[in-house]
Protein backbone atom coordinates (compact mmCIF):
# COMPACT_ATOMS: atom_id res chain seq x y z
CA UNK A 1 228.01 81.19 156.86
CA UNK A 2 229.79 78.08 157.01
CA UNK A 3 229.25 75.08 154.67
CA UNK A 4 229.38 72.00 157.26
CA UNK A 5 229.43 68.58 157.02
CA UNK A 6 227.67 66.73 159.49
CA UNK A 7 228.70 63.11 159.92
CA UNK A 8 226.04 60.78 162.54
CA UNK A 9 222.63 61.09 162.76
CA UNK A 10 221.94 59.00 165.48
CA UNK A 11 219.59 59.80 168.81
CA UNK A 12 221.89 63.20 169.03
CA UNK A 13 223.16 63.93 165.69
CA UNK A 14 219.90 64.30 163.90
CA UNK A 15 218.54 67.19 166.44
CA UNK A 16 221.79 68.54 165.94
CA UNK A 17 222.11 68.58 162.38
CA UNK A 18 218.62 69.86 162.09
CA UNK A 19 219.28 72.72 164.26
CA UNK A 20 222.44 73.88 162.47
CA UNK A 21 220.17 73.92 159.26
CA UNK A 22 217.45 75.80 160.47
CA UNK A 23 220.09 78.46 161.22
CA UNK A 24 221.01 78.58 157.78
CA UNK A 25 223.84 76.60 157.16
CA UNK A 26 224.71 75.03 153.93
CA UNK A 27 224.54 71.43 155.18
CA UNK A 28 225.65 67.90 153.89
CA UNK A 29 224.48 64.71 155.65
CA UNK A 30 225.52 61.26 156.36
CA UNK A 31 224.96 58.72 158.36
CA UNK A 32 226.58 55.06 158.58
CA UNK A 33 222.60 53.43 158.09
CA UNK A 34 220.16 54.67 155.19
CA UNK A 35 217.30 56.99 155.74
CA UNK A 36 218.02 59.01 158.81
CA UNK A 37 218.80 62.12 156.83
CA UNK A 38 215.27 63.00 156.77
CA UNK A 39 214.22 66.46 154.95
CA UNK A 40 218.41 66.63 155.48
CA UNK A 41 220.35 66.85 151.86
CA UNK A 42 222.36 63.58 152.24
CA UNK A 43 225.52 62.52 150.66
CA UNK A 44 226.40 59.05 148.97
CA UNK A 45 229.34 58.08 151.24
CA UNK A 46 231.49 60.68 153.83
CA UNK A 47 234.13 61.57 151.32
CA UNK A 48 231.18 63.06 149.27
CA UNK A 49 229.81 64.56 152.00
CA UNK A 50 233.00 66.70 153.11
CA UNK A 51 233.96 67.74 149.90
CA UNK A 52 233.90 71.67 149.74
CA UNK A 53 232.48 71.81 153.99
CA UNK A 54 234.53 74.63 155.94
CA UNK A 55 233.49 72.69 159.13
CA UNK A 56 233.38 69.14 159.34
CA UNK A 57 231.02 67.61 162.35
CA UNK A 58 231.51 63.98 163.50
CA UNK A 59 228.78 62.21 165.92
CA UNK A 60 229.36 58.86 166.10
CA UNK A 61 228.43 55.73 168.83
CA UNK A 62 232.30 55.05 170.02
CA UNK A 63 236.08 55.09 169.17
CA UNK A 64 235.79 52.06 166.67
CA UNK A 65 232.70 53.74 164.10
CA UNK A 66 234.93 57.26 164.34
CA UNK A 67 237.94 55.14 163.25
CA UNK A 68 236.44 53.35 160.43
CA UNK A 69 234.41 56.73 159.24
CA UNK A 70 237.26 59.29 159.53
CA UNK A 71 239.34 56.74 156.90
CA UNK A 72 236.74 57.11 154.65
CA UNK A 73 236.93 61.21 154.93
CA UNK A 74 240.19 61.95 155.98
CA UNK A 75 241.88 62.45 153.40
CA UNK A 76 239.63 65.04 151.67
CA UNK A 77 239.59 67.59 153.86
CA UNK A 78 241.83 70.17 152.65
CA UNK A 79 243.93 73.13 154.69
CA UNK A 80 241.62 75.32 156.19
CA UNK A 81 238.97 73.10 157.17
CA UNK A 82 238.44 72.53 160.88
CA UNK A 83 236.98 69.05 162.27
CA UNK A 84 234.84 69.35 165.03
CA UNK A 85 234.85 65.70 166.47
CA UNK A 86 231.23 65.73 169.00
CA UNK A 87 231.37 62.53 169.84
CA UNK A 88 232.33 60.55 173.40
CA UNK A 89 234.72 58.31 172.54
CA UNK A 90 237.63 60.05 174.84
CA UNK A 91 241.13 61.71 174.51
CA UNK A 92 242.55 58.66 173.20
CA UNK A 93 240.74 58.38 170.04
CA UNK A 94 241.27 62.20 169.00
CA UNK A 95 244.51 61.86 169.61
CA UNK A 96 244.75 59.29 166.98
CA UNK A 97 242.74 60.88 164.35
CA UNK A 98 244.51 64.22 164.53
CA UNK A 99 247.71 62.21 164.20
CA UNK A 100 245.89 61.26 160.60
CA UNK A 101 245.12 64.85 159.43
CA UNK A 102 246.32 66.28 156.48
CA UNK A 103 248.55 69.60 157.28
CA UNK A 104 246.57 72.53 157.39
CA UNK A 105 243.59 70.88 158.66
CA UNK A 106 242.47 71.59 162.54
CA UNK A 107 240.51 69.62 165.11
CA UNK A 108 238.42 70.67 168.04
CA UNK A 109 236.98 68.24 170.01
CA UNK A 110 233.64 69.07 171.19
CA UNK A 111 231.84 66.30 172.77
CA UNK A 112 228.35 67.18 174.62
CA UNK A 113 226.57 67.17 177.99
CA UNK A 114 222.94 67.00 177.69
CA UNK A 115 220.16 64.75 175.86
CA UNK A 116 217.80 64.39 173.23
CA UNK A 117 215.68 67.61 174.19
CA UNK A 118 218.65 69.85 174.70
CA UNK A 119 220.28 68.85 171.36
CA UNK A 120 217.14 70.16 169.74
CA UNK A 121 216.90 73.40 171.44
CA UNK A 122 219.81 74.09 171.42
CA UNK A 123 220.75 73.60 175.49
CA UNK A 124 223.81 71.45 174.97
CA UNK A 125 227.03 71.86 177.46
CA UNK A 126 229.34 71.65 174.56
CA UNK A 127 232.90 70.73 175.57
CA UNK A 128 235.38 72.46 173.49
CA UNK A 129 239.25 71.30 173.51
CA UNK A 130 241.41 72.38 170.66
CA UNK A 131 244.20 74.97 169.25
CA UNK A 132 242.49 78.63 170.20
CA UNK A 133 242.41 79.38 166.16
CA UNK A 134 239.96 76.60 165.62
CA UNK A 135 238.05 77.06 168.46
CA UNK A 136 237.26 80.51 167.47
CA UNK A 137 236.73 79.62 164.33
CA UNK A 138 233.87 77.00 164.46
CA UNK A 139 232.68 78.61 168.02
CA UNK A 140 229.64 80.36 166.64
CA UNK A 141 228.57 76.84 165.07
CA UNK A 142 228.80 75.20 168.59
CA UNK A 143 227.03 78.19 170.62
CA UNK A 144 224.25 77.25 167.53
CA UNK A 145 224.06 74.39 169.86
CA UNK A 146 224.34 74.87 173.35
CA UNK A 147 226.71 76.76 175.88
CA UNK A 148 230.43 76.43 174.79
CA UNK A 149 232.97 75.77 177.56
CA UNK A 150 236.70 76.56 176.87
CA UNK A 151 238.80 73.42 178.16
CA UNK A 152 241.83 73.69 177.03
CA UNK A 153 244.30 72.28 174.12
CA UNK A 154 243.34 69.55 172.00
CA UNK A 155 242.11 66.25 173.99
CA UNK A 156 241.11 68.13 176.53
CA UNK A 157 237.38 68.49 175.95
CA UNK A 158 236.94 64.78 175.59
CA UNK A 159 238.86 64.15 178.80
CA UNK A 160 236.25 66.71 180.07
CA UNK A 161 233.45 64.69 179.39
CA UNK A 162 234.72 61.43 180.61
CA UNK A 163 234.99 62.90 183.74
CA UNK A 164 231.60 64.69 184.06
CA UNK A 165 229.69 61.45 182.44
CA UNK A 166 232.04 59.31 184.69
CA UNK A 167 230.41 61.83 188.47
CA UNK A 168 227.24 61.05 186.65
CA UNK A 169 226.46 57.75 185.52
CA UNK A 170 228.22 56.90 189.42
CA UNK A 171 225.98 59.34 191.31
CA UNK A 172 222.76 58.07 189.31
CA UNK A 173 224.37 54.00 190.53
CA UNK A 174 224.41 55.26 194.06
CA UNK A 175 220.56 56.59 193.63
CA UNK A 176 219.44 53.49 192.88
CA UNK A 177 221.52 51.26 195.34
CA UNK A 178 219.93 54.12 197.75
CA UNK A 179 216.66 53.34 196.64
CA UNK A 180 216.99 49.54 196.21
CA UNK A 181 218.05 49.88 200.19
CA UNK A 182 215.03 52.31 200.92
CA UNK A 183 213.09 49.83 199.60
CA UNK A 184 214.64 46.90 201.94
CA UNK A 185 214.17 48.75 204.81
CA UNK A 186 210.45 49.00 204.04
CA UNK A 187 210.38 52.73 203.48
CA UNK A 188 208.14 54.35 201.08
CA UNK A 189 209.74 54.98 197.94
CA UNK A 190 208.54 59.01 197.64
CA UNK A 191 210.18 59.45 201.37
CA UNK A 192 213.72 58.54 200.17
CA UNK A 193 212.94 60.14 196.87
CA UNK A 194 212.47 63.71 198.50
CA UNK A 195 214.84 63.41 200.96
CA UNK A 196 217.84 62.22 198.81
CA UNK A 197 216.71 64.90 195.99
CA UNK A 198 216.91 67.75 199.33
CA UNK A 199 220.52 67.09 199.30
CA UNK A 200 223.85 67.31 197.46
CA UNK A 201 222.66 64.16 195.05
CA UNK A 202 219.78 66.38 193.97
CA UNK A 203 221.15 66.80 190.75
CA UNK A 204 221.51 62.79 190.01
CA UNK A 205 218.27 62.06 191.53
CA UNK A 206 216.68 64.60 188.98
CA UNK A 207 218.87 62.19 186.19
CA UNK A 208 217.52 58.88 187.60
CA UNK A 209 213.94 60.06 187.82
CA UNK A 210 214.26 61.64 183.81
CA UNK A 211 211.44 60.63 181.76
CA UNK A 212 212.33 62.67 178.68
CA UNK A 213 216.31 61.41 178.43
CA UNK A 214 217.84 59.29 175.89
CA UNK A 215 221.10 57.95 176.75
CA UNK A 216 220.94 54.34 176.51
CA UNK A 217 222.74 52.02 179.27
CA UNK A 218 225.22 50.32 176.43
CA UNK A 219 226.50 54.05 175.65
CA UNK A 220 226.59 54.64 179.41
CA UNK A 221 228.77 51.52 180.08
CA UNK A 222 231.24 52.29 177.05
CA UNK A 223 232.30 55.97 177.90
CA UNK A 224 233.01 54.13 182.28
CA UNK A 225 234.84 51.94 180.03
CA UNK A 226 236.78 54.86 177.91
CA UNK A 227 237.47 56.81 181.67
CA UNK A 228 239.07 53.18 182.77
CA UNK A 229 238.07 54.44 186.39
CA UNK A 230 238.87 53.01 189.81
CA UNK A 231 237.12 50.01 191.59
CA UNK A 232 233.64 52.36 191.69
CA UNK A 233 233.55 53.52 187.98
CA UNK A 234 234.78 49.76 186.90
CA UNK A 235 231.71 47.70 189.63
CA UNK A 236 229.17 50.35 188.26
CA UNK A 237 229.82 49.30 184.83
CA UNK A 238 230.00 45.83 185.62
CA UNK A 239 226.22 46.25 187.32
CA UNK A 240 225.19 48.18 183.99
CA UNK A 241 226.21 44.96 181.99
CA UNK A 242 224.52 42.73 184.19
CA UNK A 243 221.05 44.15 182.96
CA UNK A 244 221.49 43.38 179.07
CA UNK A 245 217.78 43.48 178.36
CA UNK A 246 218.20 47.32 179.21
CA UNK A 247 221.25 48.22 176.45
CA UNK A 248 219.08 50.26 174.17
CA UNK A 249 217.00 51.79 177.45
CA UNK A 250 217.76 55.08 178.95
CA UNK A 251 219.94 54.58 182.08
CA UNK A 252 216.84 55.44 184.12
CA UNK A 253 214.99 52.15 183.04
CA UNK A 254 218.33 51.29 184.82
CA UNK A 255 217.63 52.52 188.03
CA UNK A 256 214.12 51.31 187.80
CA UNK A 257 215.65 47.47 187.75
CA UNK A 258 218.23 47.99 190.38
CA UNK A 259 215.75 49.58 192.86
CA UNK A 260 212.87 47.18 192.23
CA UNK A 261 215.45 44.39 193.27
């Protein structure tokens, strides 16, 4: 099996990582602030940790953190090794660091659909863009994880999920402004709950109800600010910043504000 690095153990990473070792990978941690590696064998610093890793797994908050890590690995990896960059920080940013590789070294990008729960069980959408060599190569790593979906060449995974998040995190603004009207009109709150979730925003009303989600409303507003959508995308985002108490909450703490009034 495949030695892998695995670089971010934040609210995804760590389920992640975890899962990968209790398949029986050789794994090597890291993660940008002491003590998340756990039961995990950590590494010293990320050059450390991708020395000798076959597959090297990035999962990291946004385009600035994968900049700064991937200069402090980068130029380890040797030819053979494929990155698999997980994180949302769009096609932009991969496009950059695979710009920076050393020859011989591929990149998939892989970012995820799905939360906290999935990443542990292993119920990820996983988002695969890349040369078909490295897909196939690191695929049985990612189905480890969750349900792999083909996209394309490189880039176009990430500009995958800024397009899914993008239908999401504006469906689950339209909930609320639903409810938050519901609620002006004087009708009960369950009523417009069960009659919204009946039709084609079922899906997003099951998101803006979640209990067991962990997506927090900061991350939410960076990856509408990484699609650089229209007037909708751009005013949702500009309501998500307008509730700062709420960055670290999950966007359904969101909702709870907007339709409360």
């Amino acid at each position: 099996m495949e030695k892998i690095a695995f670089l971010g153990l934040g609210r995804m990473g760590l389920p992640m990582a975890r899962r990968l070792a209790s398949a029986g990978h050789a794994l090597t941690v890291w993660n940008r602030t002491p003590g998340r590696a756990e039961e995990l064998p950590g590494a010293a610093d990320p050059a450390a940790a991708v020395r000798g890793a076959g597959v090297v797994i990035t999962m990291l908050s946004d385009p600035a953190a994968l900049a700064a890590v991937a200069r402090r690995f980068a130029g380890e990896l040797v030819p053979g090794t494929v990155w698999v960059e997980m994180s949302s920080v769009g096609p932009g940013a991969v496009a950059e660091v695979r710009r920076r590789l050393p020859d011989g070294v591929g990149l998939v990008d892989a970012p995820v659909l799905g939360s906290v729960g999935p990443a542990a069980s292993g119920g990820l959408t996983v988002l695969a863009g890349g040369e078909p060599a490295d897909v196939g190569r690191v695929r049985p790593v990612l189905e480890r994880l969750g349900t792999v979906v083909d996209c394309g060449g490189p880039g176009s995974g990430a500009a995958l999920k800024l397009v899914v998040i993008g239908a999401v995190i504006g469906g689950v603004a339209v909930v609320a402004e639903a409810l938050a009207l519901a609620r002006s009109l004087g009708l009960p709150e369950e009523l417009a709950f069960g009659a919204l979730a009946g039709g084609p925003l079922g899906g997003v009303v099951g998101r803006a109800r979640a209990t067991d989600a962990d997506f927090p409303v900061r991350l939410a507003a960076k990856d509408l600010a990484l699609a650089g959508g229209g007037p909708v995308l751009t005013a949702v985002r500009e309501r998500l910043l307008a509730h700062p108490e709420l960055a670290e909450q999950d966007l359904a703490r969101w909702v709870d504000a907007v339709r409360a009034g």
